[in-house]
N, C-alpha and C. Protein backbone atom coordinates (compact mmCIF):
# COMPACT_ATOMS: atom_id res chain seq x y z
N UNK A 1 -10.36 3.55 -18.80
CA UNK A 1 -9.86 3.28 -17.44
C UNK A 1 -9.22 4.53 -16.84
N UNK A 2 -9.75 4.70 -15.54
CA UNK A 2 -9.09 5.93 -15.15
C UNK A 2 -7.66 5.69 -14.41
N UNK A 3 -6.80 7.05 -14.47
CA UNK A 3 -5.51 6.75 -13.77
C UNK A 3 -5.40 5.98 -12.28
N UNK A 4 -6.63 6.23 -11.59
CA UNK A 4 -6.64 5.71 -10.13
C UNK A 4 -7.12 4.15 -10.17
N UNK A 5 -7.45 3.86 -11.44
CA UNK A 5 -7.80 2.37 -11.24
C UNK A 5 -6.64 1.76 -11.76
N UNK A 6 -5.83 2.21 -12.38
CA UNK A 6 -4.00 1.96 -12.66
C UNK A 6 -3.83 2.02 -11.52
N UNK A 7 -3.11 2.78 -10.94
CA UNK A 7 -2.52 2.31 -9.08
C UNK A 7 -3.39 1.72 -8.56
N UNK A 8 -4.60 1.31 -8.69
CA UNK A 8 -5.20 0.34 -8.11
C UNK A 8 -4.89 -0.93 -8.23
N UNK A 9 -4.69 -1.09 -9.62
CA UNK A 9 -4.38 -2.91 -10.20
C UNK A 9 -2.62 -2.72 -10.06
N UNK A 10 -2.23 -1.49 -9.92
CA UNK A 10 -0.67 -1.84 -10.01
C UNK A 10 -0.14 -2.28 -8.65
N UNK A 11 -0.92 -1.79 -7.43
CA UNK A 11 -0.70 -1.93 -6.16
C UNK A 11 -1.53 -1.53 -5.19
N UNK A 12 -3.03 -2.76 -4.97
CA UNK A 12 -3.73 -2.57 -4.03
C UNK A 12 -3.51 -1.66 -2.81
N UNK A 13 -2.73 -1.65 -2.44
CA UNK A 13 -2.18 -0.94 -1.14
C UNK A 13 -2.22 0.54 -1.68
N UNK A 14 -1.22 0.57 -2.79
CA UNK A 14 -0.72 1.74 -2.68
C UNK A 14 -1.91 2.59 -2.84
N UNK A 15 -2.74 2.16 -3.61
CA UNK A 15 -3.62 3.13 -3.92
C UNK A 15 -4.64 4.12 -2.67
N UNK A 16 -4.35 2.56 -1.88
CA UNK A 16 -4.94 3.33 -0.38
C UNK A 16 -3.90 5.25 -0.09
N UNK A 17 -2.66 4.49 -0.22
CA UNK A 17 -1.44 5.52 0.34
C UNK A 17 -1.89 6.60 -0.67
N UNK A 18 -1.69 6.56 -2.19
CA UNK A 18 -2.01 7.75 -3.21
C UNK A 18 -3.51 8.13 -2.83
N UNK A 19 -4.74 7.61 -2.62
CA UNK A 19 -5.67 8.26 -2.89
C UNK A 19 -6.53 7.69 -0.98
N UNK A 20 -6.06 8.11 0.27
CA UNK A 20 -6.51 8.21 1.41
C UNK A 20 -8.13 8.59 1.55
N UNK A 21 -8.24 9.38 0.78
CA UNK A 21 -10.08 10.01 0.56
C UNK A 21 -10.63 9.36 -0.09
N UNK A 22 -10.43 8.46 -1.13
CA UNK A 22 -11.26 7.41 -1.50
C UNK A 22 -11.43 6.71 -0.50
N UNK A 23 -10.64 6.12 0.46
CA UNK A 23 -11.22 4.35 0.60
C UNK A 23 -11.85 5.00 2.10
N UNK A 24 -12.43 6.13 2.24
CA UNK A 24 -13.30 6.15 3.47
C UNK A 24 -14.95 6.22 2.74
C-alpha cells in the first residue's frame, strides 16, 4: 500500500488537500 492511499483511507478529503495533482 502506498503512503497516498494512507491519507486516502485516513481522510478522503484530505487527500484531495495533500495530493491537488492527483484528483485532476
Amino acid at each position: 500500500m502506498r503512503e497516498q492511499d494512507k491519507v486516502i483511507r485516513y481522510g478522503g478529503e484530505e487527500f484531495v488537500v495533500l495530493l491537488p495533482h492527483t484528483t485532476k
